[in-house]
Protein backbone atom coordinates (compact mmCIF):
# COMPACT_ATOMS: atom_id res chain seq x y z
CA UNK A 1 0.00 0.00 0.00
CA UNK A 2 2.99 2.55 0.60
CA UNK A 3 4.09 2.35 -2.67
CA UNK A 4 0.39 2.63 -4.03
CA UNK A 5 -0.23 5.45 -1.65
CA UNK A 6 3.63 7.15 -2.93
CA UNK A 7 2.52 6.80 -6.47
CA UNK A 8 -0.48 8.73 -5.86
CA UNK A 9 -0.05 12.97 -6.98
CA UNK A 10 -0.43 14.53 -3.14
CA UNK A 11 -3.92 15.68 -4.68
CA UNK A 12 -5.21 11.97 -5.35
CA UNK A 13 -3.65 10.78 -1.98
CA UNK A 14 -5.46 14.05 -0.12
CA UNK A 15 -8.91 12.95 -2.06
CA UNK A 16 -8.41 9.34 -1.12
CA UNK A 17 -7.87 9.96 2.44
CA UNK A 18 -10.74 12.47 2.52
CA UNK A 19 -12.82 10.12 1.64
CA UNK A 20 -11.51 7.27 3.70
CA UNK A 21 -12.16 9.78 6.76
CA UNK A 22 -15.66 11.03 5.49
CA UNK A 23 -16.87 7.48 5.07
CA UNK A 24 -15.50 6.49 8.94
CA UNK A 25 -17.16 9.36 10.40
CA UNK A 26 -20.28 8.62 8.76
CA UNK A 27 -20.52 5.18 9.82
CA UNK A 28 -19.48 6.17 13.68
CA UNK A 29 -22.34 9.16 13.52
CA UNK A 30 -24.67 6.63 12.34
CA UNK A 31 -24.30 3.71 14.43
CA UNK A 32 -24.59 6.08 17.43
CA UNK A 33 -27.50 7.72 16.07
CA UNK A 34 -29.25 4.25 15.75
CA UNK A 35 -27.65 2.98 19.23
CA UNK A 36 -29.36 6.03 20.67
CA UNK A 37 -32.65 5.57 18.98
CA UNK A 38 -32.24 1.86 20.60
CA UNK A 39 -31.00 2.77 23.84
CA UNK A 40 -34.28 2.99 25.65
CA UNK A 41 -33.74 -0.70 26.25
CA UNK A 42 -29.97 -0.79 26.46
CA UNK A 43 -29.39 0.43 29.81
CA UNK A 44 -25.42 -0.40 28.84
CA UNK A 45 -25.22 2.32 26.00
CA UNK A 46 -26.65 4.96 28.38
CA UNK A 47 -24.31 3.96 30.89
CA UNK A 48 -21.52 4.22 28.51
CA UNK A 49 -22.45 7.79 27.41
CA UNK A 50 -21.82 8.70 31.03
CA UNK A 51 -18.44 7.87 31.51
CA UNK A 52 -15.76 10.56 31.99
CA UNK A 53 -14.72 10.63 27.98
CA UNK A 54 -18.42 11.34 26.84
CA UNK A 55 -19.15 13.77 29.54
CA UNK A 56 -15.63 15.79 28.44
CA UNK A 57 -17.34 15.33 24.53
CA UNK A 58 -20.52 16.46 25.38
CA UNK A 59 -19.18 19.17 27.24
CA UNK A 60 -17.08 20.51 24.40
CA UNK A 61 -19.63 20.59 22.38
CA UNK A 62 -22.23 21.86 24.56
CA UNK A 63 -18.99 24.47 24.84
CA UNK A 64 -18.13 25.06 21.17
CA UNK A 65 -21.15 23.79 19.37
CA UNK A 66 -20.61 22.69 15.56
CA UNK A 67 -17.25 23.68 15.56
CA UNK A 68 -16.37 21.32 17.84
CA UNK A 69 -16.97 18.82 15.25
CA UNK A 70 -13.90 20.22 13.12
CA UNK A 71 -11.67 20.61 16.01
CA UNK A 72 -11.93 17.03 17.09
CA UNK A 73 -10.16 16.23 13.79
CA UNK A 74 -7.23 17.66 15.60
CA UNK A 75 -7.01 15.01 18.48
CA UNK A 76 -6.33 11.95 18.57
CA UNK A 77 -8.56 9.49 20.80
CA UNK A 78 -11.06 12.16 21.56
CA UNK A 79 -12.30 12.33 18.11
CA UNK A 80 -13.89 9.50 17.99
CA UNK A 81 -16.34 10.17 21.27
CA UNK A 82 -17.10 13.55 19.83
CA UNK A 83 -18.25 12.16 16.44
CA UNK A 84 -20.41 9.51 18.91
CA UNK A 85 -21.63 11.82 20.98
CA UNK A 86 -22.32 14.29 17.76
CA UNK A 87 -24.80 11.10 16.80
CA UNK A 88 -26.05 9.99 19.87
CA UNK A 89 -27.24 13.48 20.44
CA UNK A 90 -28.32 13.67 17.19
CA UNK A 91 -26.63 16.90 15.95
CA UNK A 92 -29.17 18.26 13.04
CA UNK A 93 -27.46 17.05 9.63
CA UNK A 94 -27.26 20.73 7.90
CA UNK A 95 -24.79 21.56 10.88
CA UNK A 96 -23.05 18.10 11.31
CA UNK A 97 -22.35 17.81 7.60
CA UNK A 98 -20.27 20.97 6.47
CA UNK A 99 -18.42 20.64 10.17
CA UNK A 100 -18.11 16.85 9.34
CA UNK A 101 -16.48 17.64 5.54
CA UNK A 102 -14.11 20.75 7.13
CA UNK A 103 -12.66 18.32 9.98
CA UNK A 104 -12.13 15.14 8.11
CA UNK A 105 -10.33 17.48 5.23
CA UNK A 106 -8.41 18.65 8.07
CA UNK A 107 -7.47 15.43 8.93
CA UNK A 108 -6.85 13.96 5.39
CA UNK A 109 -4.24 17.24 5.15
CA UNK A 110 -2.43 16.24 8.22
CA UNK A 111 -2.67 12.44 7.89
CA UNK A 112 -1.33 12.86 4.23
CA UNK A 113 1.44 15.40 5.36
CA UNK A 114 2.22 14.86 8.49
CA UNK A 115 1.52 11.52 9.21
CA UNK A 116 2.82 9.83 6.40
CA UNK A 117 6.26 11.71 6.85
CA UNK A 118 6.24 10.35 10.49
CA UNK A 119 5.79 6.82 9.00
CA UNK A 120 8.46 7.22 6.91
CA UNK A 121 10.92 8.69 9.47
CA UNK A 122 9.87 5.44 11.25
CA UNK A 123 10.06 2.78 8.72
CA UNK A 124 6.70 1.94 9.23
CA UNK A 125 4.02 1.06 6.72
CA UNK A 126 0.62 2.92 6.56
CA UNK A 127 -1.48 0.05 6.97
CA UNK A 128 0.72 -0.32 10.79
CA UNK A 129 -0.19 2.72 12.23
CA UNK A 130 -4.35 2.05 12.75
CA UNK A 131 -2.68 -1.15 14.33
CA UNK A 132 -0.33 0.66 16.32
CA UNK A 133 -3.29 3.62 17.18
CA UNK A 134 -5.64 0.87 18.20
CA UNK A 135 -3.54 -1.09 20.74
CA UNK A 136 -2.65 2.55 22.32
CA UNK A 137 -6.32 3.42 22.64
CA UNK A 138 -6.72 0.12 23.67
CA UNK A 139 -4.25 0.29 26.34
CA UNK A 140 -5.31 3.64 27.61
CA UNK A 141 -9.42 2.37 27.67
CA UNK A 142 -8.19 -0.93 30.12
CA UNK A 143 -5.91 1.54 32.02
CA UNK A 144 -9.54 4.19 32.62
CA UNK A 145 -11.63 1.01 33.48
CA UNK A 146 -9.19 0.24 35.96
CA UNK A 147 -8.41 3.31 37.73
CA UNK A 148 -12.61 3.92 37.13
CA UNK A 149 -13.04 0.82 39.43
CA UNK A 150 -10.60 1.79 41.81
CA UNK A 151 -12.17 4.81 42.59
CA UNK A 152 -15.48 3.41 42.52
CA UNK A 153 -14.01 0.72 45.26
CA UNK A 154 -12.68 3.87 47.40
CA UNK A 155 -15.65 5.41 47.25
CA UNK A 156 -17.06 2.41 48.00
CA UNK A 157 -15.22 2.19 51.31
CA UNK A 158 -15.16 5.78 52.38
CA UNK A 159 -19.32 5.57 52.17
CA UNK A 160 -18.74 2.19 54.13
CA UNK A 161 -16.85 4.25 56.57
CA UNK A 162 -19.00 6.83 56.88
CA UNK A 163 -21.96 4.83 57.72
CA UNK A 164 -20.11 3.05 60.38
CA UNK A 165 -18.61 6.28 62.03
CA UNK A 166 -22.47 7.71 61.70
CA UNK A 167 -24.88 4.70 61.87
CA UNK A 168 -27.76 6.88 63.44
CA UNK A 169 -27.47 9.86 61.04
CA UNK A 170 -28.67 7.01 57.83
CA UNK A 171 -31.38 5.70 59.94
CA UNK A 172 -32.52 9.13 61.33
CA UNK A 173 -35.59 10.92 59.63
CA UNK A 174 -35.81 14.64 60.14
């Protein structure tokens, strides 16, 4: 693929990538946007969309609004629970879709660029760094889960604690 991808003018390679990153984000908006119209019975989705990285997304773009679809093109790991939460929320389409086609150009410009001159400083392939990407984000979502149930343990124990040091004040009506 590198040498397919080198033979390319930096136009066709920019194009390709576009759409490569137009067609990802499409399929991530819509398979939140169904997984939210099916979440009233999938008590796991909501939960999901609570957890620290979907608060921070819906946050931002509570914060920023639309253009907080393009700047998520500028992260890495982020992006994706924007463009989720973007669906799940069901951003209306005439906003989502020009803020959708300015980030993933955005990201086609850099991943062309940038990223493929990082690949090549590296030796590495194109087709490795996805790989590469997904056992980082991988790593970091087992590394939240566990420090998640650690503090849910703690708090676990300091509300154990606190009952104990106060048994009257849970029992106590006033």
């Amino acid at each position: 693929m590198k040498e397919w991808i080198n033979s390319l003018p930096i136009e066709v390679a920019l194009l390709f990538m576009w759409i490569v990153g137009i067609v990802r984000t499409c399929l991530v908006y819509w398979a939140a946007a169904l997984a939210a119209k099916g979440s009233a019975r999938l008590h796991r989705i909501r939960e999901a969309m609570e957890r620290p990285l979907y608060r921070k997304a819906r946050a931002f773009i509570n914060r920023w609004g639309v253009i907080a679809v393009p700047l998520c093109f500028l992260t890495v790991g982020f992006q994706t629970a924007v463009i989720i939460t973007t669906g799940f929320t069901r951003m209306p389409l005439r906003r989502w879709i020009p803020a959708m086609l300015i980030g993933t150009l955005m990201w086609a410009a850099i991943y062309t660029t940038i990223g493929f001159a990082i690949l090549a400083a590296l030796g590495l392939e194109p087709w490795m760094f996805p790989v590469a990407l997904a056992f980082v984000v991988a790593g970091a979502v087992i590394i939240s889960v566990v420090r998640e149930k650690r503090i849910d343990r703690k708090g676990t124990a300091e509300d154990l604690n606190e009952a104990e040091a106060h048994p009257r004040a849970l029992t106590q009506r006033d």
